[in-house]
C-alpha atoms as a PDB file:
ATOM      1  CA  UNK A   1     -19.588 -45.018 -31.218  1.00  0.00           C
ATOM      2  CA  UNK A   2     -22.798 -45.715 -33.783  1.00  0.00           C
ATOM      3  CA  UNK A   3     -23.936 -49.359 -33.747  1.00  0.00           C
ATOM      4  CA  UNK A   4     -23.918 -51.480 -36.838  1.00  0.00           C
ATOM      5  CA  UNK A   5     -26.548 -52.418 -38.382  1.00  0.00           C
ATOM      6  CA  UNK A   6     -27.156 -56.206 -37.951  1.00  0.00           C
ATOM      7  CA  UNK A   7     -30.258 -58.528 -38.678  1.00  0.00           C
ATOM      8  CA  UNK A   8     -31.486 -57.504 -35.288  1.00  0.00           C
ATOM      9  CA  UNK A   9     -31.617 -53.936 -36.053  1.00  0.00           C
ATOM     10  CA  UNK A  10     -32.991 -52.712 -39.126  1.00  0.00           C
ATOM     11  CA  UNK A  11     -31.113 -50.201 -41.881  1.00  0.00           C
ATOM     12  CA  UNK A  12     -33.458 -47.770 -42.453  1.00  0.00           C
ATOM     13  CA  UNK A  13     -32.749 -45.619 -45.637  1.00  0.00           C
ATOM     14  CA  UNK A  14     -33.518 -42.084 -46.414  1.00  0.00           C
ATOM     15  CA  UNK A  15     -36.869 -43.206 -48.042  1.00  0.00           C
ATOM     16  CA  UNK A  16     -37.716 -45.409 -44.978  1.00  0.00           C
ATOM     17  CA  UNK A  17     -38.159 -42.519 -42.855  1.00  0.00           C
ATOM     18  CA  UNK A  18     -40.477 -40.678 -45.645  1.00  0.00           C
ATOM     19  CA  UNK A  19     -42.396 -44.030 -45.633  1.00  0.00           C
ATOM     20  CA  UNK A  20     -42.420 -44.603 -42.225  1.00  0.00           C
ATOM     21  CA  UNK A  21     -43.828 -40.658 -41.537  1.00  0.00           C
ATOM     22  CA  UNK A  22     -46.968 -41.466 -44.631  1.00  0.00           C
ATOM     23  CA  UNK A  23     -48.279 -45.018 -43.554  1.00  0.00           C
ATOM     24  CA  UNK A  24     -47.276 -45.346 -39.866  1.00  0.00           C
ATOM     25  CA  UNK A  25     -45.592 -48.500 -40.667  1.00  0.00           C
ATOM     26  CA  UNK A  26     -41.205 -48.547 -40.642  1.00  0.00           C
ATOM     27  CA  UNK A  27     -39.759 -49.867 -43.085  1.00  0.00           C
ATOM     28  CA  UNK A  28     -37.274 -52.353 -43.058  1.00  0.00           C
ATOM     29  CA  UNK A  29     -33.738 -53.708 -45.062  1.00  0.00           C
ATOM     30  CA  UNK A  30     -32.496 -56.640 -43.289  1.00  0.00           C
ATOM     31  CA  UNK A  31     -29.566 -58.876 -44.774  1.00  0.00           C
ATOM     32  CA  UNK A  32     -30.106 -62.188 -44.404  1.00  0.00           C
ATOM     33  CA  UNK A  33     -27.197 -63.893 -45.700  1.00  0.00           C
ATOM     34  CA  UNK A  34     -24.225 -63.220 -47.901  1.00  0.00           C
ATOM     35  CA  UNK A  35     -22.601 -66.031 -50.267  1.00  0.00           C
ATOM     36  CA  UNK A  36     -19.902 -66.131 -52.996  1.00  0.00           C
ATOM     37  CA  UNK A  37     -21.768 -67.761 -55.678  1.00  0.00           C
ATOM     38  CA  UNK A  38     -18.298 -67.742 -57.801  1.00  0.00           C
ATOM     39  CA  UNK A  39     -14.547 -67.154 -56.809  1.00  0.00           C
ATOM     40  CA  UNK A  40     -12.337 -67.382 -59.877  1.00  0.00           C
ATOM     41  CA  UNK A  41      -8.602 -66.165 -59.514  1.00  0.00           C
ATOM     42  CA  UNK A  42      -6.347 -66.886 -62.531  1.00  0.00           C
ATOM     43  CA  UNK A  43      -2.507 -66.071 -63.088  1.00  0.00           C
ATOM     44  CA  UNK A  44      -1.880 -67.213 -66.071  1.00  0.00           C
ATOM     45  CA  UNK A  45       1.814 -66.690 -67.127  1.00  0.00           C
ATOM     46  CA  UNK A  46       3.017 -67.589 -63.375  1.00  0.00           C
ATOM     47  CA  UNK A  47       5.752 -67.289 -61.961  1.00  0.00           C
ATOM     48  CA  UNK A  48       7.021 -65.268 -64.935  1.00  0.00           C
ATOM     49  CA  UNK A  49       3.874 -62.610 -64.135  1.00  0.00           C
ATOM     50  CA  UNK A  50       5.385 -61.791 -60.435  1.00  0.00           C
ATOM     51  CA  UNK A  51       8.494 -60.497 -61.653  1.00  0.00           C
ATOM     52  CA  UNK A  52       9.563 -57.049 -60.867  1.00  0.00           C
ATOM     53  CA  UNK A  53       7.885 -54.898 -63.480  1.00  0.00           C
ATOM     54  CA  UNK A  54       8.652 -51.046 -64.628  1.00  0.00           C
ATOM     55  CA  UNK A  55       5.418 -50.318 -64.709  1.00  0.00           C
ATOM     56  CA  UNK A  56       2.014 -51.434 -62.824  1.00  0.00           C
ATOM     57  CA  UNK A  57      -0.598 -53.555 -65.695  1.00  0.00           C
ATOM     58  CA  UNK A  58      -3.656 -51.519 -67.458  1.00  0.00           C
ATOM     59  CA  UNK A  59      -6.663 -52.578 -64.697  1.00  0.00           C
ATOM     60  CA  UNK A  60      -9.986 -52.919 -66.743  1.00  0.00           C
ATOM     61  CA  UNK A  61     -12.872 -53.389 -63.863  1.00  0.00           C
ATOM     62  CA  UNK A  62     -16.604 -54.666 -64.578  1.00  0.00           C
ATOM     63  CA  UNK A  63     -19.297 -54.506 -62.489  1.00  0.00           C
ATOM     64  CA  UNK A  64     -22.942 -55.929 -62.661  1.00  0.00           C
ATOM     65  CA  UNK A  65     -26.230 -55.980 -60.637  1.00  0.00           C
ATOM     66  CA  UNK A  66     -29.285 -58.253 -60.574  1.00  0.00           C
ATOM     67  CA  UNK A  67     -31.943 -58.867 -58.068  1.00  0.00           C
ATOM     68  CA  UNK A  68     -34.458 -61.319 -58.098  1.00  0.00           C
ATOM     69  CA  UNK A  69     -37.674 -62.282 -56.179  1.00  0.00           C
ATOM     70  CA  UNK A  70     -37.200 -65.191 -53.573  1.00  0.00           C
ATOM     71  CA  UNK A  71     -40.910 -64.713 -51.693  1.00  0.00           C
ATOM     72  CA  UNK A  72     -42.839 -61.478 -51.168  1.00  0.00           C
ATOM     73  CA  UNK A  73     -39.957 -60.219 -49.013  1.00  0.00           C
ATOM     74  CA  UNK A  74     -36.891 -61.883 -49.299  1.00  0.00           C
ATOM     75  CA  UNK A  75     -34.686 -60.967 -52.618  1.00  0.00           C
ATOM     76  CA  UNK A  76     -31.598 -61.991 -54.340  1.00  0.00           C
ATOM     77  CA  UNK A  77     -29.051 -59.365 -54.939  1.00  0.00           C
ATOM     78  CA  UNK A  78     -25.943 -60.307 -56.844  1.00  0.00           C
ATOM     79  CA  UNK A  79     -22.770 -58.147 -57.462  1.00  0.00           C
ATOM     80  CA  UNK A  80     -20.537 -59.365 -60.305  1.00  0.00           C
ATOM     81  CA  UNK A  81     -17.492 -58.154 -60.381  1.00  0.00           C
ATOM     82  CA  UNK A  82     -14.294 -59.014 -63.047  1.00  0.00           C
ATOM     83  CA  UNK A  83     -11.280 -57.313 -62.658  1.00  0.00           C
ATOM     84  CA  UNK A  84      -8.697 -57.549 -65.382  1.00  0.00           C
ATOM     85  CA  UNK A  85      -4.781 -56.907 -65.550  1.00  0.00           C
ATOM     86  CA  UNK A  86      -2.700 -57.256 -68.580  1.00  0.00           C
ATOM     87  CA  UNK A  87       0.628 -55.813 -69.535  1.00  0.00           C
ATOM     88  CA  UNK A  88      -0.092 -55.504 -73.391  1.00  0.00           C
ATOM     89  CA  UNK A  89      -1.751 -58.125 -74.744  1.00  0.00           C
ATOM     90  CA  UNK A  90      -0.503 -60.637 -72.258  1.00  0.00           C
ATOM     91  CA  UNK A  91      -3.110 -61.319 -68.906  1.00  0.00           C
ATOM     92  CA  UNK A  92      -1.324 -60.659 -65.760  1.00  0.00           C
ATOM     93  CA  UNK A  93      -4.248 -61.599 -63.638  1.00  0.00           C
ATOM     94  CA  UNK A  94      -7.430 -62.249 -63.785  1.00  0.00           C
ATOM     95  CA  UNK A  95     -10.326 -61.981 -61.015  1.00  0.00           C
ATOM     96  CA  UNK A  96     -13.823 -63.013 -60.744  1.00  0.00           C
ATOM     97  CA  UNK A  97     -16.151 -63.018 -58.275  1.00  0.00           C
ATOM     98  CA  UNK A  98     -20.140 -63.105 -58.351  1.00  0.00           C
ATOM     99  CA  UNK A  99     -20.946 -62.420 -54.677  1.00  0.00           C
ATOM    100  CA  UNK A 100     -24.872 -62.570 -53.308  1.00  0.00           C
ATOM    101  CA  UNK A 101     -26.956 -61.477 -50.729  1.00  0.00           C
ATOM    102  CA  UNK A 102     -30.547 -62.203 -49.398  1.00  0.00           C
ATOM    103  CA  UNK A 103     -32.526 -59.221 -48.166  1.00  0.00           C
ATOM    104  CA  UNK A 104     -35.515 -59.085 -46.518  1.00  0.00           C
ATOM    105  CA  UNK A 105     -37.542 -55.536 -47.385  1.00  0.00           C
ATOM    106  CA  UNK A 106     -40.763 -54.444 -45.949  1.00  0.00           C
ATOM    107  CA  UNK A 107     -43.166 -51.726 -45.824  1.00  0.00           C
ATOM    108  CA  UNK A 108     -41.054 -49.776 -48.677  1.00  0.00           C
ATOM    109  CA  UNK A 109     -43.796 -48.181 -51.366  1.00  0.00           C
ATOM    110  CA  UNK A 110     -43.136 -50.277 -54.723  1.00  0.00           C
ATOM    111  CA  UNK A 111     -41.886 -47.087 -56.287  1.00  0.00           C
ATOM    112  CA  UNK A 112     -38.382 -47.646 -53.742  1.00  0.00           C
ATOM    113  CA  UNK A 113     -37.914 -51.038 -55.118  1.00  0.00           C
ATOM    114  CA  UNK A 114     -35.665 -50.923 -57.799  1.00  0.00           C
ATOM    115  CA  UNK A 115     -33.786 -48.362 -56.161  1.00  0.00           C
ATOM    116  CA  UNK A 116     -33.288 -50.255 -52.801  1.00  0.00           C
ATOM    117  CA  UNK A 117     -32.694 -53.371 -54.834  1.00  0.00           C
ATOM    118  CA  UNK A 118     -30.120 -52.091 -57.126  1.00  0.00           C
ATOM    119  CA  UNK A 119     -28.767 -49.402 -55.335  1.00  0.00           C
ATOM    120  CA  UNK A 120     -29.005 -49.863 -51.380  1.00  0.00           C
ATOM    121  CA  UNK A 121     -28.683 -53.205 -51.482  1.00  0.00           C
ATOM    122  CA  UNK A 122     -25.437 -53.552 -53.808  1.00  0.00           C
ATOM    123  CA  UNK A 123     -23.972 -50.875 -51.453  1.00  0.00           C
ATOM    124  CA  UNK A 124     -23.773 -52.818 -48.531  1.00  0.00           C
ATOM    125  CA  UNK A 125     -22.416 -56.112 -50.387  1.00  0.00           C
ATOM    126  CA  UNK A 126     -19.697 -53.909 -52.047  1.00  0.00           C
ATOM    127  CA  UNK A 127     -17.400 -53.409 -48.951  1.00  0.00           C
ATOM    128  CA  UNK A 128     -17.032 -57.169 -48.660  1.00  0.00           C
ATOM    129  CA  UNK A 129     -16.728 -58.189 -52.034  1.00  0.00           C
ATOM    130  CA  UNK A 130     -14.043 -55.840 -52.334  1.00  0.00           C
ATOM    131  CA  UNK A 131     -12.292 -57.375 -49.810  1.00  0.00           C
ATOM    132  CA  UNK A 132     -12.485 -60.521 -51.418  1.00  0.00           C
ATOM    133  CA  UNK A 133     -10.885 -59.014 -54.496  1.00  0.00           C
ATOM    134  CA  UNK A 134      -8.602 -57.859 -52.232  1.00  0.00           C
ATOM    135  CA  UNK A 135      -7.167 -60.980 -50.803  1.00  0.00           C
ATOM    136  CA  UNK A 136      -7.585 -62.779 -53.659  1.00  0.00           C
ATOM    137  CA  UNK A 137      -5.480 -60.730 -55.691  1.00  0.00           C
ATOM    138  CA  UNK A 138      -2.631 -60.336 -52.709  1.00  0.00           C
ATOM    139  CA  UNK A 139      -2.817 -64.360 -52.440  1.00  0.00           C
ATOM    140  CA  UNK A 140      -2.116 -64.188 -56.069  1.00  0.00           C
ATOM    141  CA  UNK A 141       1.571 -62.975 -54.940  1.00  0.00           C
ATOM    142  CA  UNK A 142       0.032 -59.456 -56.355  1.00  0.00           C
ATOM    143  CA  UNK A 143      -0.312 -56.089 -54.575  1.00  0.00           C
ATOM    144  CA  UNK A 144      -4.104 -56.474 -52.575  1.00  0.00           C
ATOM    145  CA  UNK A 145      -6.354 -54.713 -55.707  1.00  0.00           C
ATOM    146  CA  UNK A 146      -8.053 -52.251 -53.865  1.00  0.00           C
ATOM    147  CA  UNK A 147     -11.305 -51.255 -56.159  1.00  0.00           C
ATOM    148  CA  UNK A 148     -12.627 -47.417 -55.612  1.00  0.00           C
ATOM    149  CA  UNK A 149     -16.180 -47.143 -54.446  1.00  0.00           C
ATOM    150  CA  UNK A 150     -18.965 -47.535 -57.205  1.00  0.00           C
ATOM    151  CA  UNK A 151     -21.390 -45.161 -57.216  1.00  0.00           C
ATOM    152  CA  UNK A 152     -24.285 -47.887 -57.440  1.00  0.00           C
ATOM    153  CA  UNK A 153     -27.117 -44.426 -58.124  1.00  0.00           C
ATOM    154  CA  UNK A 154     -25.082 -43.632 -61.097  1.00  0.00           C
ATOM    155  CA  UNK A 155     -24.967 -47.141 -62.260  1.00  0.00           C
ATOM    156  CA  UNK A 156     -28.952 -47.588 -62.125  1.00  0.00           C
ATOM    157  CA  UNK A 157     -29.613 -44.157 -63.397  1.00  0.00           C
ATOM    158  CA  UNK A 158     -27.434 -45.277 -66.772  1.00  0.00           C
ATOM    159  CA  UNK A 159     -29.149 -48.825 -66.822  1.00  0.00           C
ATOM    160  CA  UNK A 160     -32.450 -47.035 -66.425  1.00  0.00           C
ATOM    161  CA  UNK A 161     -31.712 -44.956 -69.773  1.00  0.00           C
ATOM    162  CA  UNK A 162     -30.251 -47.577 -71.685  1.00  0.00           C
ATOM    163  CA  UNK A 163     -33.715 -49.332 -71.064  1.00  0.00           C
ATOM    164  CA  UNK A 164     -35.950 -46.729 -71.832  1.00  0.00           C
ATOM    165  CA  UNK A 165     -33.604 -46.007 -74.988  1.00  0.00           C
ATOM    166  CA  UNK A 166     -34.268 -48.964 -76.110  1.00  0.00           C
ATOM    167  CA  UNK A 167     -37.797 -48.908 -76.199  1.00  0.00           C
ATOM    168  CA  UNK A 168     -38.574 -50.113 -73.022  1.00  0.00           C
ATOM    169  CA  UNK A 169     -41.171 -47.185 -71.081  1.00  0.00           C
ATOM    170  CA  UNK A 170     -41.154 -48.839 -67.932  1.00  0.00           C
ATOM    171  CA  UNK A 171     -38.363 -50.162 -65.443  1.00  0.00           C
ATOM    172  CA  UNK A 172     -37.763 -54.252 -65.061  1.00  0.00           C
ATOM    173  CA  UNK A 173     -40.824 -55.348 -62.425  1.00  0.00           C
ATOM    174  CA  UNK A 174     -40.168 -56.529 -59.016  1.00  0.00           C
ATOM    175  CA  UNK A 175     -42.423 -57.992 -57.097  1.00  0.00           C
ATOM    176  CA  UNK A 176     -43.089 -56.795 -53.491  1.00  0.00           C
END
């Protein structure tokens, strides 16, 4: 069975190992902590909303990253995610949840940055956030609202083009 990785023990990524080979030096991802900044559940037309329905509400689904510098190492990663339900024009349910983590990265060349920070990083928040959703939603006296994995690459890639389409030649500067 392969150990988790906990504070104690390092996640090394794909580019940790091509760092780790050109300076001597491993690289390091360590979570820190994790937080719900924000929990918001809201059922709005209860108990008329948990009645037996035909057919299951339209789901619409947002998601949103930021990171931001705490200290040299140490970095703020939030996940926002809003999932809503409506049947029509009337809100079935409504979910929100803005859920943080503190990472500690070293030894990473500052060209990995924004990729560890808005890819890596939201990656390993996601499972537990979605578990919040989860619960939330089934403590709503809804089906749990299982969310499909978010391809977090595809996500940057798209943010990283909107940027540059708007003018902007180089990506948002972290620190490191």
């Amino acid at each position: 069975m392969a150990k988790k990785p906990s504070a104690e023990q390092p996640t090394k990524t794909p580019a940790a190992a091509g760092a780790e080979a050109a300076n001597g030096a491993a690289p390091t991802l360590n979570v820190l902590a994790q937080y719900i900044k924000d929990l918001s559940f809201e059922n709005p037309n209860a108990p008329q909303s948990l009645t037996n329905r035909e057919k299951g509400p339209a789901i619409n689904i947002n998601v949103n990253v930021n990171a931001n510098p705490l200290s040299e190492t140490d970095y703020d990663v939030v996940l926002a995610l809003n999932a809503e339900a409506k049947d029509g024009d009337k809100i079935v349910f409504n979910v929100e949840l803005v859920y943080g983590g503190v990472f500690r990265i070293q030894g990473f060349p500052q060209e990995h940055m924004l990729p560890l920070l808005f890819i890596e990083c939201p990656r390993l928040l996601f499972p537990f956030a979605r578990q919040i959703i989860s619960d939330a939603s089934r403590n709503g006296g809804f089906p749990p609202l299982m969310i499909d994995p978010i391809d977090f690459a595809q996500m940057f890639a798209q943010r990283m083009a909107e940027e540059q389409a708007k003018g902007k030649v180089e990506a948002p500067s972290v620190t490191n």
